[in-house]
C-alpha atoms as a PDB file:
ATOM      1  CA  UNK A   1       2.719  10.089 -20.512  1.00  0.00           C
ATOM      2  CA  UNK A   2       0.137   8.579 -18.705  1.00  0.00           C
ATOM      3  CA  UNK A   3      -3.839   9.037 -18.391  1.00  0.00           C
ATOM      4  CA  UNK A   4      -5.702  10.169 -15.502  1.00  0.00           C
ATOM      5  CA  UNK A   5      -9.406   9.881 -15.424  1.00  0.00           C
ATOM      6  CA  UNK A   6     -11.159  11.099 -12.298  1.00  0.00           C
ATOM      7  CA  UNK A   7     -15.136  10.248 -12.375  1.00  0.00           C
ATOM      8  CA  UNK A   8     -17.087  11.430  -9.360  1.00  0.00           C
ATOM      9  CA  UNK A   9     -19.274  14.238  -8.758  1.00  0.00           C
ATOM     10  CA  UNK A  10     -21.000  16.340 -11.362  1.00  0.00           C
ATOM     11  CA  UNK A  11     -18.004  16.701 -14.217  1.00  0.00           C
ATOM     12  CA  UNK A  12     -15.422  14.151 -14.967  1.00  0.00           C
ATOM     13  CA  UNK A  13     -11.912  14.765 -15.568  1.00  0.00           C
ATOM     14  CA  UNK A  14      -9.637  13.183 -17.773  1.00  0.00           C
ATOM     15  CA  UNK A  15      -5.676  14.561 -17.722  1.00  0.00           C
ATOM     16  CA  UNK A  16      -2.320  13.677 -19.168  1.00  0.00           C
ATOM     17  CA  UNK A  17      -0.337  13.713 -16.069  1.00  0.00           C
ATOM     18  CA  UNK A  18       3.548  13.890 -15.670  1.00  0.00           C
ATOM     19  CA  UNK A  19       4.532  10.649 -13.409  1.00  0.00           C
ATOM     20  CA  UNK A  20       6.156  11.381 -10.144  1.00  0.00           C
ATOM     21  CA  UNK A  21       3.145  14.189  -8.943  1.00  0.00           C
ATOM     22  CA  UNK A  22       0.612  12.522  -7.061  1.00  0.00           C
ATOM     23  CA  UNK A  23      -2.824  12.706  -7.302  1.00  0.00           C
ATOM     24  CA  UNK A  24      -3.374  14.835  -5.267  1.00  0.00           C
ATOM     25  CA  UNK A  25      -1.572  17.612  -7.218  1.00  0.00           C
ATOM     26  CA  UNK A  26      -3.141  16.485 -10.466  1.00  0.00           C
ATOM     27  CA  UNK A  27      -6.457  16.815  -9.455  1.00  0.00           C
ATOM     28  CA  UNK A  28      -5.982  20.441  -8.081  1.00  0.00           C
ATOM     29  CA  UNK A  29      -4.252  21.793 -11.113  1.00  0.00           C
ATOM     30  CA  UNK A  30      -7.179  20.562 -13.742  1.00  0.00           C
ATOM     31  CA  UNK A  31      -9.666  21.092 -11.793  1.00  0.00           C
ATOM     32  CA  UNK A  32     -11.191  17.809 -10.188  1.00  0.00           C
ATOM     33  CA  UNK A  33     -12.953  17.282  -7.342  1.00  0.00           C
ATOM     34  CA  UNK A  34     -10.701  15.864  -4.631  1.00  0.00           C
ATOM     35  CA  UNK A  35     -10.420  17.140  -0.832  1.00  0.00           C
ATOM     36  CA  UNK A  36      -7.622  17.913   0.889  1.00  0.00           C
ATOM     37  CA  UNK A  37      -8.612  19.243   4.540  1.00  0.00           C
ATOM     38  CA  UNK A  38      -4.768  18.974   5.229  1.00  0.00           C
ATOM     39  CA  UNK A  39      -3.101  19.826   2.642  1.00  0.00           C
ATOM     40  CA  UNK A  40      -1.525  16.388   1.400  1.00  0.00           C
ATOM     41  CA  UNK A  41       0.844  15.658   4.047  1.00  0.00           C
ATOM     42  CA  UNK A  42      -0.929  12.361   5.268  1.00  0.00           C
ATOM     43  CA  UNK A  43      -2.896  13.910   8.045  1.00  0.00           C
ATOM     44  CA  UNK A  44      -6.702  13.030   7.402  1.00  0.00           C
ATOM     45  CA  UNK A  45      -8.597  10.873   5.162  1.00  0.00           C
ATOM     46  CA  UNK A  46     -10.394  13.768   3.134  1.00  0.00           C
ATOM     47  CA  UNK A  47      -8.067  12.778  -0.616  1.00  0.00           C
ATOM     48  CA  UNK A  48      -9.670   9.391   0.229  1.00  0.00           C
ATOM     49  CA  UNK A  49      -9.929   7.978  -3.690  1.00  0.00           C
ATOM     50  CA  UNK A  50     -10.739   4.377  -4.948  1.00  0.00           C
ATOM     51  CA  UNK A  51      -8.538   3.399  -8.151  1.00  0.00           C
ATOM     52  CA  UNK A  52     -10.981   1.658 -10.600  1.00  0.00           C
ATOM     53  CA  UNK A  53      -8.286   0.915 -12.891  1.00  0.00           C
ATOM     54  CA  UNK A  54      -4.086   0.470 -13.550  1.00  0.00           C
ATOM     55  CA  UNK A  55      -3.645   0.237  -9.115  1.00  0.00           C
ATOM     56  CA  UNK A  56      -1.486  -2.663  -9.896  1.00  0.00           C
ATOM     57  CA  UNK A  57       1.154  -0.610 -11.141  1.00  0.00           C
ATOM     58  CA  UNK A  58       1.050   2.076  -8.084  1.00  0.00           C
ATOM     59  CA  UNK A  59       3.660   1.385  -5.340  1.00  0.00           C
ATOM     60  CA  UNK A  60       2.357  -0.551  -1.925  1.00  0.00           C
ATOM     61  CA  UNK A  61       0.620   1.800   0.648  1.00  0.00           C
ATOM     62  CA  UNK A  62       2.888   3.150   3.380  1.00  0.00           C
ATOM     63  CA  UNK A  63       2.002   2.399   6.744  1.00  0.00           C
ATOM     64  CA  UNK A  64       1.530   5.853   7.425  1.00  0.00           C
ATOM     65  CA  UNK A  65      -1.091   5.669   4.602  1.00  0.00           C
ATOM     66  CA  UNK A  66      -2.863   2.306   6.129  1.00  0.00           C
ATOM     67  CA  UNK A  67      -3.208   4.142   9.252  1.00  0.00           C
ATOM     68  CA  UNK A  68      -5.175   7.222   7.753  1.00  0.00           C
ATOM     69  CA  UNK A  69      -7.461   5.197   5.666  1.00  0.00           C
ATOM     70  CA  UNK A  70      -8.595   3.855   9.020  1.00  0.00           C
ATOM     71  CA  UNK A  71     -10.213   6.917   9.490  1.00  0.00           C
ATOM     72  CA  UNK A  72     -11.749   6.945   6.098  1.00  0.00           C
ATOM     73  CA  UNK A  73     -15.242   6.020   4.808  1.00  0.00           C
ATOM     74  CA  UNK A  74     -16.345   2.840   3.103  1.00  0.00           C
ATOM     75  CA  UNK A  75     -12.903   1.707   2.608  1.00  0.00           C
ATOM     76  CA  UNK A  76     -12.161  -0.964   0.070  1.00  0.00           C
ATOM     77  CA  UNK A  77      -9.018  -2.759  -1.123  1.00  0.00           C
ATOM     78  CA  UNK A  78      -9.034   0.026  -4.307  1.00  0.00           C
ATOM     79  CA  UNK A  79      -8.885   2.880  -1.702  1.00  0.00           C
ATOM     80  CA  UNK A  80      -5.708   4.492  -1.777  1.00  0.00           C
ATOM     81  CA  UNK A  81      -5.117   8.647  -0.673  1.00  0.00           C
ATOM     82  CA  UNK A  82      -4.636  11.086  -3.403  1.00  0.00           C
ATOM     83  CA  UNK A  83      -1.969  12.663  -1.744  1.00  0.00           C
ATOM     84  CA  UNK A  84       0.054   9.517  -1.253  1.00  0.00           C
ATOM     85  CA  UNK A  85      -0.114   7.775  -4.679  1.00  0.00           C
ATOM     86  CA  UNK A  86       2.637   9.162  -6.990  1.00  0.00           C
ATOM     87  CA  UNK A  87       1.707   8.028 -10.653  1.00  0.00           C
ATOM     88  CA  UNK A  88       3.823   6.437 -12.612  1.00  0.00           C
ATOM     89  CA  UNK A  89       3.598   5.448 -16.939  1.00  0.00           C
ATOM     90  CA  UNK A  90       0.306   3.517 -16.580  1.00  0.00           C
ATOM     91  CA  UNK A  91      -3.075   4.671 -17.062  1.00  0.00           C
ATOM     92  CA  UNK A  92      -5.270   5.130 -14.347  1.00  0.00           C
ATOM     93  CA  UNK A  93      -9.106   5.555 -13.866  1.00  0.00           C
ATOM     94  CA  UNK A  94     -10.064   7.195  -9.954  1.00  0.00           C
ATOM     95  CA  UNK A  95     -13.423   7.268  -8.372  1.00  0.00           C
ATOM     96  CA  UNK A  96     -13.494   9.886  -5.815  1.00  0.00           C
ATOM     97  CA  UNK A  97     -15.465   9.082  -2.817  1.00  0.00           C
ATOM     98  CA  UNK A  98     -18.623  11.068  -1.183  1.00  0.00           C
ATOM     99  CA  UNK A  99     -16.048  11.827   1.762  1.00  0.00           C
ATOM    100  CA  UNK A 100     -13.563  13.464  -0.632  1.00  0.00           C
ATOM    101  CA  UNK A 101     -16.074  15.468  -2.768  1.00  0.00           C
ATOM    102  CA  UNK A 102     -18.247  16.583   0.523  1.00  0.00           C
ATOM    103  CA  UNK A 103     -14.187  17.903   1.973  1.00  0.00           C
ATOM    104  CA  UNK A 104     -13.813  19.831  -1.708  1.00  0.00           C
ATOM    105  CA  UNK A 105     -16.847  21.535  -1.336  1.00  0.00           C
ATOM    106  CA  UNK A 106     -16.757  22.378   2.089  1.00  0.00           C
ATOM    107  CA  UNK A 107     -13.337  23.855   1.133  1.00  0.00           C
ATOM    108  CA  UNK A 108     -14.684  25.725  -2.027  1.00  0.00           C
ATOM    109  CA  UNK A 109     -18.333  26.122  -1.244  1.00  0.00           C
ATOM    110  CA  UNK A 110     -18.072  28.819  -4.246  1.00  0.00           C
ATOM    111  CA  UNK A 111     -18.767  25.091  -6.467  1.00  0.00           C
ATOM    112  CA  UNK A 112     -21.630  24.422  -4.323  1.00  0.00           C
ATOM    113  CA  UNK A 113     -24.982  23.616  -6.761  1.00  0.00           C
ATOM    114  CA  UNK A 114     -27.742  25.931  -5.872  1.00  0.00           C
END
């Protein structure tokens, strides 16, 4: 079973995931920090992610998937959306973005420091 790691914000989060969720799903059920303004069904940028490492092994982006990353944030060739990439049997290390982490706290201001 494969490795998750998400780094961003104050805690990072390192999973065994089961291939086939995305990551989307992983982060919400341990607990990191990604956004999801629409609920993962390709609508908005917010699960915007950048995969540091094992992105080689992910399947291409979608055009559906291309055309919401257009509305995302500092956009790089790593940037992929959490709610789009399914994982598969390789490792993989995920930087969220500001534009993610500012969408999960906006959502759960309850994790709001201060």
């Amino acid at each position: 079973m494969p490795k998750v790691k998400f780094i961003g914000g104050p805690t990072e989060v390192e999973v065994v995931a089961q291939p086939g969720l995305t990551l989307l799903e992983i982060a919400e059920e341990n607990g990191a920090r990604m956004g999801s303004a629409c609920g993962g069904v390709c609508a908005c940028s917010s699960c915007h992610a950048w995969i540091l490492e094992g992105g080689d092994s992910l399947d291409e982006s979608t055009d559906a998937e291309e055309d919401r990353l257009d509305m995302a944030f500092d956009v790089r060739p790593s940037s992929r959306l959490g709610c789009q990439v399914r994982v598969k049997e390789t490792d993989l290390v995920v930087q969220l973005t500001e534009e993610s982490l500012q969408t999960f706290l906006n959502e759960h201001p309850e994790h709001r420091e201060g």
